[in-house]
PDB file of N, CA and C in Angstrom:
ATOM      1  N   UNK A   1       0.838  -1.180   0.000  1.00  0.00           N
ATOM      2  CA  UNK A   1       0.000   0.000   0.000  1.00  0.00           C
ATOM      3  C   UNK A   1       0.887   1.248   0.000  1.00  0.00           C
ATOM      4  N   UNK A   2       0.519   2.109  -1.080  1.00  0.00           N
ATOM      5  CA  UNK A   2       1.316   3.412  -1.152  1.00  0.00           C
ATOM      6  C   UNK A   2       0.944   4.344  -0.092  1.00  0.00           C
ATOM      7  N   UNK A   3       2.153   5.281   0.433  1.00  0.00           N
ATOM      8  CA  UNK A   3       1.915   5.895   1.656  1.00  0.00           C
ATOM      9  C   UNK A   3       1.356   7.276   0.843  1.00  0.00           C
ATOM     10  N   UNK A   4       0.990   8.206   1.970  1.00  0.00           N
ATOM     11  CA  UNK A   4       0.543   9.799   1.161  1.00  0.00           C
ATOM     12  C   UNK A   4       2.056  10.260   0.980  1.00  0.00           C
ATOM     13  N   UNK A   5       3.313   9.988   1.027  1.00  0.00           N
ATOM     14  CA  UNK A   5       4.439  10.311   0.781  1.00  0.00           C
ATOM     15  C   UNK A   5       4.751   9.917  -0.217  1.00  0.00           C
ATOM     16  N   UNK A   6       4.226   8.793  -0.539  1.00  0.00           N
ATOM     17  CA  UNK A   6       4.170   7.882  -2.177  1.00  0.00           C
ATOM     18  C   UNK A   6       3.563   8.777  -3.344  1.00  0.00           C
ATOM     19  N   UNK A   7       2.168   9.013  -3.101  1.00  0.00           N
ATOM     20  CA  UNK A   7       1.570   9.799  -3.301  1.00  0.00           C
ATOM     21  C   UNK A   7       1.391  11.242  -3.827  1.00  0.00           C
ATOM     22  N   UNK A   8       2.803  11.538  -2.828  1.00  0.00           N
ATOM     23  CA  UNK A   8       3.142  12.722  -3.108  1.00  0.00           C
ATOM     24  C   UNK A   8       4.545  12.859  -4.030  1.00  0.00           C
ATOM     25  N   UNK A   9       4.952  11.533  -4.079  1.00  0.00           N
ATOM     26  CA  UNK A   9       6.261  11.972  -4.921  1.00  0.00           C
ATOM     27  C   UNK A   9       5.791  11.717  -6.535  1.00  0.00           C
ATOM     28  N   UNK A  10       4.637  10.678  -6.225  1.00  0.00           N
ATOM     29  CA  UNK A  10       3.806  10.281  -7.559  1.00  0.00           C
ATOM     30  C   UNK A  10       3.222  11.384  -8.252  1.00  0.00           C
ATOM     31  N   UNK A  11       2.769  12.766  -7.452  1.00  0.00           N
ATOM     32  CA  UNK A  11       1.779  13.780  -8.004  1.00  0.00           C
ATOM     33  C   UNK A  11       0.555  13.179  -7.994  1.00  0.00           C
ATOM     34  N   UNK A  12       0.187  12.280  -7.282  1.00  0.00           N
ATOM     35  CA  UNK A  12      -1.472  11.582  -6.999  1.00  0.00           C
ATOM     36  C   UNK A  12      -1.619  12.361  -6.248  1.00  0.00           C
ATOM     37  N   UNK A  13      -1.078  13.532  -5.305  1.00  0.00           N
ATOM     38  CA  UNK A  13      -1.837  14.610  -4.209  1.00  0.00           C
ATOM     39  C   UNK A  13      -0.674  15.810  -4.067  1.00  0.00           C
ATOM     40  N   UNK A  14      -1.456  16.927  -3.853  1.00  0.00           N
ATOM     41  CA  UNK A  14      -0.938  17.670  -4.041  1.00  0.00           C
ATOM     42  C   UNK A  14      -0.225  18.406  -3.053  1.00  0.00           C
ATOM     43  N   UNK A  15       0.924  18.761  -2.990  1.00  0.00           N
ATOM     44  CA  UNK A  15       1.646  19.641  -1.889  1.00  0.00           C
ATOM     45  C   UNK A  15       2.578  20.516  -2.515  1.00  0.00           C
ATOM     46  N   UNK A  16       2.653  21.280  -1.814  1.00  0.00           N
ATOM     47  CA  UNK A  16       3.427  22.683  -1.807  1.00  0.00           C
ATOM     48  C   UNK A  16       4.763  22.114  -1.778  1.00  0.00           C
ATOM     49  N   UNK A  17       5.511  21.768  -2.766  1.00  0.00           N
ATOM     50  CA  UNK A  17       6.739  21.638  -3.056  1.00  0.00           C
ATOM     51  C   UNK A  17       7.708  22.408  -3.073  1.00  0.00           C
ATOM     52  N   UNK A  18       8.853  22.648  -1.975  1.00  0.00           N
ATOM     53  CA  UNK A  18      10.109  23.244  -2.316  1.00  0.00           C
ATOM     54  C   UNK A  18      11.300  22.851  -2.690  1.00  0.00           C
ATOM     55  N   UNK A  19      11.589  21.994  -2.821  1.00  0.00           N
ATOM     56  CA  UNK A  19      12.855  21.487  -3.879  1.00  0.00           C
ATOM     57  C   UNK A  19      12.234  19.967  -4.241  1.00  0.00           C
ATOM     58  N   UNK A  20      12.628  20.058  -5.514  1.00  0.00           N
ATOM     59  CA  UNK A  20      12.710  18.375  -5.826  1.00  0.00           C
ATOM     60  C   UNK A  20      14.273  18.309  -7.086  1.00  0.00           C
ATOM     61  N   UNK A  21      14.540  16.900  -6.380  1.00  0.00           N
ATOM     62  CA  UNK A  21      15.913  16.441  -7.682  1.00  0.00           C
ATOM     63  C   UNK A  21      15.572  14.657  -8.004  1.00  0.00           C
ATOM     64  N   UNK A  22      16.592  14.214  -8.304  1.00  0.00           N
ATOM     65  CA  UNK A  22      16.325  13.006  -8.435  1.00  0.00           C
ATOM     66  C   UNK A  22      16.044  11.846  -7.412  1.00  0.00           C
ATOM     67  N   UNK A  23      17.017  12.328  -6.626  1.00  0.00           N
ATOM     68  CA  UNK A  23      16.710  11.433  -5.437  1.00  0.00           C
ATOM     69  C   UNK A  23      15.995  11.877  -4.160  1.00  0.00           C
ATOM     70  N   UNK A  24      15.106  13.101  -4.130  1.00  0.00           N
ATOM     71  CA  UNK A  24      14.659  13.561  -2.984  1.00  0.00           C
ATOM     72  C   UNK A  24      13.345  14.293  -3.404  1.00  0.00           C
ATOM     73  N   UNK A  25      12.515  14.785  -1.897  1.00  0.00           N
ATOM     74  CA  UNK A  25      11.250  15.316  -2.876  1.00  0.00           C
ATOM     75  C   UNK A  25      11.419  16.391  -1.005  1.00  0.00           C
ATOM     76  N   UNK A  26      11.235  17.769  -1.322  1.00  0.00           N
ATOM     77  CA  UNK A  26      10.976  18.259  -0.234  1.00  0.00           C
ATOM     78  C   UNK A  26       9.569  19.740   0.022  1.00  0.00           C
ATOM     79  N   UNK A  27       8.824  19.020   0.561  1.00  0.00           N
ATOM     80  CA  UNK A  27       7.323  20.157   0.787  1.00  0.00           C
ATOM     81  C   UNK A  27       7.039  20.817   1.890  1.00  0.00           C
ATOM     82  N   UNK A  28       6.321  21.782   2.417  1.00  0.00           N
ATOM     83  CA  UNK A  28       5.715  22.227   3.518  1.00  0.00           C
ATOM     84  C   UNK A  28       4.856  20.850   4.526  1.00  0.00           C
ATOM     85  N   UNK A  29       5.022  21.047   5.517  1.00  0.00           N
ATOM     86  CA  UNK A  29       4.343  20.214   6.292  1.00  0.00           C
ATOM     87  C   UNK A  29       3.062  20.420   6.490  1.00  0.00           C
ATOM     88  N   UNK A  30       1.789  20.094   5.997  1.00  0.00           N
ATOM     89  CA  UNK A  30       0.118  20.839   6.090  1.00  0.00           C
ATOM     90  C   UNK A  30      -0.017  21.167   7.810  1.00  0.00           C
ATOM     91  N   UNK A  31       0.661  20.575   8.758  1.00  0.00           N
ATOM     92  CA  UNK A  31       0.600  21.254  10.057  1.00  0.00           C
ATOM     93  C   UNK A  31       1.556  21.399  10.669  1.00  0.00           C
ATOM     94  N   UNK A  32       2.170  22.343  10.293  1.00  0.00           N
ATOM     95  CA  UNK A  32       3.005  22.928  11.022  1.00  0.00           C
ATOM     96  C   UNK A  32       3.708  23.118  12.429  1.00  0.00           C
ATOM     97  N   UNK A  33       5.073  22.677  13.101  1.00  0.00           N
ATOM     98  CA  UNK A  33       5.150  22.547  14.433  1.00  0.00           C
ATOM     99  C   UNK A  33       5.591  24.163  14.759  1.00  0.00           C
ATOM    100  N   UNK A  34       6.336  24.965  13.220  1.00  0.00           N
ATOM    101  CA  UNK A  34       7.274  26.147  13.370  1.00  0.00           C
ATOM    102  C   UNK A  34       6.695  26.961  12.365  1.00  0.00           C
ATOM    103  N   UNK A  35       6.962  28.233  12.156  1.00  0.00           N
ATOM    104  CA  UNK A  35       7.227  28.926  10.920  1.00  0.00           C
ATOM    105  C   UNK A  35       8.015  28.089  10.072  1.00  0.00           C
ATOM    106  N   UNK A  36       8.854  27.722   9.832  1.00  0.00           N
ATOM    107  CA  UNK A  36       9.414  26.880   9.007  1.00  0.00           C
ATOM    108  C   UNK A  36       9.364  25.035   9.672  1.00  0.00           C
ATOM    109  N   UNK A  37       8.701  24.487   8.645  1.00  0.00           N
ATOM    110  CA  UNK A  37       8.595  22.834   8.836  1.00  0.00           C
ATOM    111  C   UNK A  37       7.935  22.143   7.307  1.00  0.00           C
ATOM    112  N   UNK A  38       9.709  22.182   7.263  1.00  0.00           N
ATOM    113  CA  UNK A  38       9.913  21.033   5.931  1.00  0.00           C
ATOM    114  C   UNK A  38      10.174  19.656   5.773  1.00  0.00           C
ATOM    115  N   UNK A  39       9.371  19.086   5.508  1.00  0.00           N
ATOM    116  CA  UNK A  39       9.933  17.399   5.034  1.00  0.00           C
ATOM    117  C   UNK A  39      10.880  16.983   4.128  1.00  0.00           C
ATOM    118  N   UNK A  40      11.746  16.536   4.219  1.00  0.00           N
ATOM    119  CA  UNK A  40      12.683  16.293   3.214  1.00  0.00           C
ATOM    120  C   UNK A  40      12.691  14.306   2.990  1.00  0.00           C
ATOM    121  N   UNK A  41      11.832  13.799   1.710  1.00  0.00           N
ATOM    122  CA  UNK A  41      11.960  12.534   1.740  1.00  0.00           C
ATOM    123  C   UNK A  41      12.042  12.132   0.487  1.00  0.00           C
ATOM    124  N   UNK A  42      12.888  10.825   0.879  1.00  0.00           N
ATOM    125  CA  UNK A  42      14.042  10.299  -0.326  1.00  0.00           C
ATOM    126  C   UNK A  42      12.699  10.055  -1.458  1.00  0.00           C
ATOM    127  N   UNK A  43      12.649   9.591  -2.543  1.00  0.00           N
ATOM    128  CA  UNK A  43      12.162   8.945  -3.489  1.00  0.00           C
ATOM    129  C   UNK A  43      11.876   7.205  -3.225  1.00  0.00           C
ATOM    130  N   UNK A  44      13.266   6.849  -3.280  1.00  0.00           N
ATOM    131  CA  UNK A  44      13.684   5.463  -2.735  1.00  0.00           C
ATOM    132  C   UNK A  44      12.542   5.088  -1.288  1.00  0.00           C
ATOM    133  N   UNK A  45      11.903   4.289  -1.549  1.00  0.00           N
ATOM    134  CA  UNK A  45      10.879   4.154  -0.473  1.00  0.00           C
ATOM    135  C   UNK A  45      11.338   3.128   0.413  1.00  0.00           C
ATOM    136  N   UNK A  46      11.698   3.678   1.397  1.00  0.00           N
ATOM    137  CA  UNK A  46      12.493   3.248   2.669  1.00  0.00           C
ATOM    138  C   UNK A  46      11.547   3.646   4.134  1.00  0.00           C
ATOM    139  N   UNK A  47      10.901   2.247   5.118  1.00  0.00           N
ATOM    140  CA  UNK A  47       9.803   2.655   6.058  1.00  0.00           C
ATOM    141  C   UNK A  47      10.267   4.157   7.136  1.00  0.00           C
ATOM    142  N   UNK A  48      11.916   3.608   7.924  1.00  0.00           N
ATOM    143  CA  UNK A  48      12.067   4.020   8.695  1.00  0.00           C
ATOM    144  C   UNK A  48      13.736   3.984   8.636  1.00  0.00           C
ATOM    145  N   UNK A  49      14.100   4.767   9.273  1.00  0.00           N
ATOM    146  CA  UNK A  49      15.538   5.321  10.044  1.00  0.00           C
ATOM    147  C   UNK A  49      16.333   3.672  10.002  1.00  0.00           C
ATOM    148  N   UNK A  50      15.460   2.616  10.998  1.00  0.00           N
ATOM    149  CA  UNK A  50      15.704   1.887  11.320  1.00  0.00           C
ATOM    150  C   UNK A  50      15.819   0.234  10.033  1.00  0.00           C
ATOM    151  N   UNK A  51      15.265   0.696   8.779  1.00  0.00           N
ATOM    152  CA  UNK A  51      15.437  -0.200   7.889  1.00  0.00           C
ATOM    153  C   UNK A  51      16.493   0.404   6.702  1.00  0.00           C
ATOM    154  N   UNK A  52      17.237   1.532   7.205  1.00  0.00           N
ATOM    155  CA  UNK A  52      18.424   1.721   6.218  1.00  0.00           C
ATOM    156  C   UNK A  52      19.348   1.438   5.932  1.00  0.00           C
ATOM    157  N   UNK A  53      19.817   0.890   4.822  1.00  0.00           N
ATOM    158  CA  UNK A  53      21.131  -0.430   4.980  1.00  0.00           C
ATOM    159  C   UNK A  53      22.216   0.588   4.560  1.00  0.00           C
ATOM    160  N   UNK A  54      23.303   0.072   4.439  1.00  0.00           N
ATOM    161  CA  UNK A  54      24.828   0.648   4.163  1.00  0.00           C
ATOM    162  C   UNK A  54      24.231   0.706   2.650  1.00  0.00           C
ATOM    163  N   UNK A  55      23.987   0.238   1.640  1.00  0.00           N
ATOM    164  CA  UNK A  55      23.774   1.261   0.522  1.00  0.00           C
ATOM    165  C   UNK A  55      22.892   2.340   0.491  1.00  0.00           C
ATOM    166  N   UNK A  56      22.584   2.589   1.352  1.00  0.00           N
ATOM    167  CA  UNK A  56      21.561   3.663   1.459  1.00  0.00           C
ATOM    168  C   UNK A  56      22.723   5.185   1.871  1.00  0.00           C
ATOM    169  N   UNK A  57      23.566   4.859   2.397  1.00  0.00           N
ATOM    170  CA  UNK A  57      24.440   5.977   3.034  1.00  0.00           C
ATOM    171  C   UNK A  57      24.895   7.012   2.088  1.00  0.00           C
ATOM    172  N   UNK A  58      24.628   6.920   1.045  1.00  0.00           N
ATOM    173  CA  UNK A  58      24.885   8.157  -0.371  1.00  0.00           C
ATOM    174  C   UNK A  58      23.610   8.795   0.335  1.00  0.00           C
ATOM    175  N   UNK A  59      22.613   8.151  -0.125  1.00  0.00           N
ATOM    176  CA  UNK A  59      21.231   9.097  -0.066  1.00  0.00           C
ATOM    177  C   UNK A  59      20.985   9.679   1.136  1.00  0.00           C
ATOM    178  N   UNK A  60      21.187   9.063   2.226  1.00  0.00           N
ATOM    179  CA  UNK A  60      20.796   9.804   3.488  1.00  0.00           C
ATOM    180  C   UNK A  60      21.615  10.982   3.921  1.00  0.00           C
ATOM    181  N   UNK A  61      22.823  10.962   3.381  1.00  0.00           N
ATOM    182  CA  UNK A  61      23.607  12.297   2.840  1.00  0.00           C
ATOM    183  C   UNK A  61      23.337  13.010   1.924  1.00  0.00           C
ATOM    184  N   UNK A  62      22.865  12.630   1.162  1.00  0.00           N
ATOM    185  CA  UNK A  62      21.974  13.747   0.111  1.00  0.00           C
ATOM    186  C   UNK A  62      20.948  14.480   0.540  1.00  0.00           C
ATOM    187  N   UNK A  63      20.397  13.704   1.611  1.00  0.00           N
ATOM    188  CA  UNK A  63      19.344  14.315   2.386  1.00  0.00           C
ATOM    189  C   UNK A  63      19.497  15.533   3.604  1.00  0.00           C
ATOM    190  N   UNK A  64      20.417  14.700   4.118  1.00  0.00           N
ATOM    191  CA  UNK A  64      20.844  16.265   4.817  1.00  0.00           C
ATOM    192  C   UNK A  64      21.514  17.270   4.535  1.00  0.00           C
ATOM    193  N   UNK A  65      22.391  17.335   2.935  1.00  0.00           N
ATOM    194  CA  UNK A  65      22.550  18.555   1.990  1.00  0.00           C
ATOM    195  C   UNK A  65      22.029  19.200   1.784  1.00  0.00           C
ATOM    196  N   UNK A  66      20.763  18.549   0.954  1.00  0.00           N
ATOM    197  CA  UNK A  66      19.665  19.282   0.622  1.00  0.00           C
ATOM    198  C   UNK A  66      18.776  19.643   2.046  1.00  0.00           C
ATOM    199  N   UNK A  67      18.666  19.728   2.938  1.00  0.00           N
ATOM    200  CA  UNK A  67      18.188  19.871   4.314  1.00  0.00           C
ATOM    201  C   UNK A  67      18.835  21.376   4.037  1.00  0.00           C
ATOM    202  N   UNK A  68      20.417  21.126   3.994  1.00  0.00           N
ATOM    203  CA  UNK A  68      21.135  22.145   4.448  1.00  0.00           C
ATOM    204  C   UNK A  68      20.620  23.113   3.133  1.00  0.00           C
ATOM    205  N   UNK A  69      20.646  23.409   2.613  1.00  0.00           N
ATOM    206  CA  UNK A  69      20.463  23.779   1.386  1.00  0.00           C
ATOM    207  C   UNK A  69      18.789  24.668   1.587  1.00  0.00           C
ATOM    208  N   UNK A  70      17.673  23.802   1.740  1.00  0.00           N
ATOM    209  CA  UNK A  70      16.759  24.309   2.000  1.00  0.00           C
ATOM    210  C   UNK A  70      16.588  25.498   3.224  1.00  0.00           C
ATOM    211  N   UNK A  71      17.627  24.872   4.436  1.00  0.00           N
ATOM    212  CA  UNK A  71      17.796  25.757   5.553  1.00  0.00           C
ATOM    213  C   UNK A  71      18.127  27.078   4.808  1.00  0.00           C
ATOM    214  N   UNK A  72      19.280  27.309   4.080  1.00  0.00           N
ATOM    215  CA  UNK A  72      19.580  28.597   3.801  1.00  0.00           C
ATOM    216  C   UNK A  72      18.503  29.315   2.897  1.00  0.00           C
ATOM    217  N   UNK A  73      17.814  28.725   1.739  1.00  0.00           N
ATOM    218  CA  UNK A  73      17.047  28.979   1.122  1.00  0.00           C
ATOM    219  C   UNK A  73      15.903  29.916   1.995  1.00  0.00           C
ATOM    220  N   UNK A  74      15.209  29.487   3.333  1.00  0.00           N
ATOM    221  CA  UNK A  74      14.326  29.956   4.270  1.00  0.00           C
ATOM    222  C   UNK A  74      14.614  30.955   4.623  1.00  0.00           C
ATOM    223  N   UNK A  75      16.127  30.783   4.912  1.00  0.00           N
ATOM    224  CA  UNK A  75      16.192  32.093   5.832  1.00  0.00           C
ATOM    225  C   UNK A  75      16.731  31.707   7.231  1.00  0.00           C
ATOM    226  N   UNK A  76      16.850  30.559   7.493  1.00  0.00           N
ATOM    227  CA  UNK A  76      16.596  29.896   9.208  1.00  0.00           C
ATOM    228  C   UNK A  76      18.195  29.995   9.101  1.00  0.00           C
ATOM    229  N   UNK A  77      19.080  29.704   8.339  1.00  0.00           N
ATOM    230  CA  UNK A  77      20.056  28.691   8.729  1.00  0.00           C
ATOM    231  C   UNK A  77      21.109  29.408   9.485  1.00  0.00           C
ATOM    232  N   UNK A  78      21.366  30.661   9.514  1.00  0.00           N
ATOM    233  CA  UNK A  78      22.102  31.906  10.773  1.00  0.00           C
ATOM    234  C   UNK A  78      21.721  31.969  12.005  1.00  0.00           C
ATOM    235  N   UNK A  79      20.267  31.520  11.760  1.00  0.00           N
ATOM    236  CA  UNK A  79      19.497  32.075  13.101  1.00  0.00           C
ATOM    237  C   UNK A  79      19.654  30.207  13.730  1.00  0.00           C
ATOM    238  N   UNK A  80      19.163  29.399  13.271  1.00  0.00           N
ATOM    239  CA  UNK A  80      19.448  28.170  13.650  1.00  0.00           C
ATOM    240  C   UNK A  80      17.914  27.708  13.609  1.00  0.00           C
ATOM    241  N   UNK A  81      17.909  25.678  13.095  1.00  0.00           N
ATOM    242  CA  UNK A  81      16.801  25.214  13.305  1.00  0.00           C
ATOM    243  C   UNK A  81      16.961  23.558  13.460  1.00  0.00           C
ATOM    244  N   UNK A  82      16.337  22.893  13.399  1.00  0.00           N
ATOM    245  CA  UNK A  82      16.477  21.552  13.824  1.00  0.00           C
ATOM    246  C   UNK A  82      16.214  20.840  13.198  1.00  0.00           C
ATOM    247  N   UNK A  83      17.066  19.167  12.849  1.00  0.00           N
ATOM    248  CA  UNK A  83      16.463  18.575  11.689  1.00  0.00           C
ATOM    249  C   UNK A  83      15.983  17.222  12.816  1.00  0.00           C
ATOM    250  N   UNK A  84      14.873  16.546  12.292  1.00  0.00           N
ATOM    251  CA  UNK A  84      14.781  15.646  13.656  1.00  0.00           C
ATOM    252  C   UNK A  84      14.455  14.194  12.169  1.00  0.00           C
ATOM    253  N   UNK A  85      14.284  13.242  12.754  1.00  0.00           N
ATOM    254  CA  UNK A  85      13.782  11.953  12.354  1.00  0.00           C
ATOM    255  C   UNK A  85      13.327  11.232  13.113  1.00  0.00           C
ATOM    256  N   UNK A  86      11.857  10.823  12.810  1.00  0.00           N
ATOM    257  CA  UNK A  86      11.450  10.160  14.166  1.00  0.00           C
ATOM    258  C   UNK A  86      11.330   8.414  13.367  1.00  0.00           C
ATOM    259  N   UNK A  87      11.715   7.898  14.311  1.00  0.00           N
ATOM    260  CA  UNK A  87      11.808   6.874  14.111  1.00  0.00           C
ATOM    261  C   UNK A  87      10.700   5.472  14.869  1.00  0.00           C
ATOM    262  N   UNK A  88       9.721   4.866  13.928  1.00  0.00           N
ATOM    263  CA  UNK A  88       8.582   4.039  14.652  1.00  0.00           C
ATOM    264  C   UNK A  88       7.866   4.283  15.734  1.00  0.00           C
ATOM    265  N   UNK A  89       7.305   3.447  16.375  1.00  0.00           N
ATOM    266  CA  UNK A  89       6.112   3.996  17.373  1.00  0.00           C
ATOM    267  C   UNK A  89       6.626   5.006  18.265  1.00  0.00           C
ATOM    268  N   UNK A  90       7.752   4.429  19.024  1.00  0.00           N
ATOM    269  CA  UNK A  90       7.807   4.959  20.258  1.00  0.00           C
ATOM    270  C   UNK A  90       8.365   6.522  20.006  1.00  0.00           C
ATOM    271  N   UNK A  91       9.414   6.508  18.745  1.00  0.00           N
ATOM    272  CA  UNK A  91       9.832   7.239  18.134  1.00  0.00           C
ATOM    273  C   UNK A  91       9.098   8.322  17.685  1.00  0.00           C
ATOM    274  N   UNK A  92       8.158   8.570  17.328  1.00  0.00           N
ATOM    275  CA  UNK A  92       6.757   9.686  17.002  1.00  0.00           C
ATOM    276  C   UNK A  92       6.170   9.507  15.589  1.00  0.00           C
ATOM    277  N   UNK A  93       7.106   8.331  14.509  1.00  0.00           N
ATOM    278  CA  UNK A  93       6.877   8.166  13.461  1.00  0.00           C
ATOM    279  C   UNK A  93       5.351   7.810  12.922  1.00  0.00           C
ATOM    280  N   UNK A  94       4.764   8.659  12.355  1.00  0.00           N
ATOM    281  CA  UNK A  94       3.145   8.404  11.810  1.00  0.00           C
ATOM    282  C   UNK A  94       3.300   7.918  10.358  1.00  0.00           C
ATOM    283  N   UNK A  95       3.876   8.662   9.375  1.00  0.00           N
ATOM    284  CA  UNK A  95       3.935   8.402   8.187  1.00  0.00           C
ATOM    285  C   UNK A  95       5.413   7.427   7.957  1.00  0.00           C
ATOM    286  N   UNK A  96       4.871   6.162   7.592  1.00  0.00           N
ATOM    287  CA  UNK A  96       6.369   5.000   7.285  1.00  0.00           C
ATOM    288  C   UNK A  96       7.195   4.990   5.945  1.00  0.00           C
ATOM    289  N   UNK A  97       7.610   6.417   5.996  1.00  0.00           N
ATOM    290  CA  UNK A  97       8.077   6.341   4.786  1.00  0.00           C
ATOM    291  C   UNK A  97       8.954   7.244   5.311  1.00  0.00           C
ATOM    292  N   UNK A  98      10.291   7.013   5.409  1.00  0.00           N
ATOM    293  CA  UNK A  98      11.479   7.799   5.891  1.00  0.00           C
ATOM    294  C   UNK A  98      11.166   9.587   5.564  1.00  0.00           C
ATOM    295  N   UNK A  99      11.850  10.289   6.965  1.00  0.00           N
ATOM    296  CA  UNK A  99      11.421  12.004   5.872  1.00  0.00           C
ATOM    297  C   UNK A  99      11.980  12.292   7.311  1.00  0.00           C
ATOM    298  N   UNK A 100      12.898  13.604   6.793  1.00  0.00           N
ATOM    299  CA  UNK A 100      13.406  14.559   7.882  1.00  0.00           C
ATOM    300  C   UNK A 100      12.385  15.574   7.770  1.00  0.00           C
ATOM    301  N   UNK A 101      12.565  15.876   9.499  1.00  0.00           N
ATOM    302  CA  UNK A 101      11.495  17.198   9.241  1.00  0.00           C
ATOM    303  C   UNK A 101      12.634  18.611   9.193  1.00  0.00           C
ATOM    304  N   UNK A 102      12.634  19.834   8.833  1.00  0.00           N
ATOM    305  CA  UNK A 102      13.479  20.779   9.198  1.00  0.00           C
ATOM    306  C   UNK A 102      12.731  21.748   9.716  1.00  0.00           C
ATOM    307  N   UNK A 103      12.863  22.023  11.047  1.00  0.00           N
ATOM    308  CA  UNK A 103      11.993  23.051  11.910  1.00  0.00           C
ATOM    309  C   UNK A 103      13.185  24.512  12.366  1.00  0.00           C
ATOM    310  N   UNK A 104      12.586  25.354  11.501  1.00  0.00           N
ATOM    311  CA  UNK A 104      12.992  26.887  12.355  1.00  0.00           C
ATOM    312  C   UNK A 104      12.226  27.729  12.472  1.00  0.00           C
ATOM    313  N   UNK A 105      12.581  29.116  12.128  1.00  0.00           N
ATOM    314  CA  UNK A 105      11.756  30.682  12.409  1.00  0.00           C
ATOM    315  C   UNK A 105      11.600  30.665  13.945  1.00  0.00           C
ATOM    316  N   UNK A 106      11.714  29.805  15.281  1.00  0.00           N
ATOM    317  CA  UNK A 106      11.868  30.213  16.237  1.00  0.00           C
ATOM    318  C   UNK A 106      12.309  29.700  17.312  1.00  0.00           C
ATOM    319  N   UNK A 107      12.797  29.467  18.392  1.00  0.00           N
ATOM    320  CA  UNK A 107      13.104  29.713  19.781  1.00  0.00           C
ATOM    321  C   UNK A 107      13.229  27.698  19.918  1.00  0.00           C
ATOM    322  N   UNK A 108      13.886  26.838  19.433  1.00  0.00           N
ATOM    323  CA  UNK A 108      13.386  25.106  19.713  1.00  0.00           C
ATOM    324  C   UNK A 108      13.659  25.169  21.181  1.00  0.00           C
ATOM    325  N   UNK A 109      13.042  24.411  21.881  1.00  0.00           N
ATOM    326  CA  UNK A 109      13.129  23.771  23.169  1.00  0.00           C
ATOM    327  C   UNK A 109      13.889  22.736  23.342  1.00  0.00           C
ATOM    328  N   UNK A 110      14.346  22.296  24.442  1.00  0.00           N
ATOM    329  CA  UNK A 110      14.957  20.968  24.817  1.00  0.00           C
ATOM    330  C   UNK A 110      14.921  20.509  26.003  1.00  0.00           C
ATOM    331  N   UNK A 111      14.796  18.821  26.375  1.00  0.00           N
ATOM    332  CA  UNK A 111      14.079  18.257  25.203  1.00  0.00           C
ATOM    333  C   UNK A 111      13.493  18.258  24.886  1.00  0.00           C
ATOM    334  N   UNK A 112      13.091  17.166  23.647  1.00  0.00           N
ATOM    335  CA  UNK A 112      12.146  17.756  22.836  1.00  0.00           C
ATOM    336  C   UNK A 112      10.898  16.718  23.600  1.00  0.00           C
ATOM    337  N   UNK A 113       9.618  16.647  23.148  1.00  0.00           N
ATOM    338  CA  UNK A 113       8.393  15.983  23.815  1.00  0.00           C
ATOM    339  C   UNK A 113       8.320  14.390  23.826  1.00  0.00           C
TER     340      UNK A 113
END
């Protein structure tokens, strides 16, 4: 079963897209934790953090480039913001389809919830 992350890299639903390349797809989050909260998720459909093998280690570096990349693009990345991955239940993971979130525009707490 395709996830809404599937979905979304498919163009079967629609989101507010801010970067896409070959190996990554990155949009606005529809609920927001910050002024800035971006998803950044691979193409390569991978559940979780926890099912990424050693060939995967190109891409999950591509991912936090382009993380970095988007950070400056915002505006956040002087001021500072947070990239998190939640990983399965206990972890906060809802959608099983790997995706960094990038949270700035204000003040993060620690720890986190």
């Amino acid at each position: 079963m395709s996830t809404i992350f599937k979905k979304i890299i498919d163009k079967e639903i629609p989101a507010d897209i801010v970067y896409e390349d070959d190996l990554c797809l990155a949009f606005r989050d529809i609920d927001p934790k910050a002024p800035v909260h971006i998803l950044i998720i691979p193409k390569k459909e991978i559940p979780s953090m926890a099912e990424v093998s050693e060939n995967d280690k190109e891409l999950i570096g591509h991912l936090y480039l382009v993380a970095s990349k988007i950070a400056k693009d915002e505006g956040v990345s002087d001021s500072g913001y947070r990239l998190a991955v939640n990983t399965n239940n206990e972890g906060g993971q809802e959608v099983y389809h790997l995706h960094i979130h990038l949270l700035g525009g204000r003040q993060m707490t620690w720890p986190p919830g």
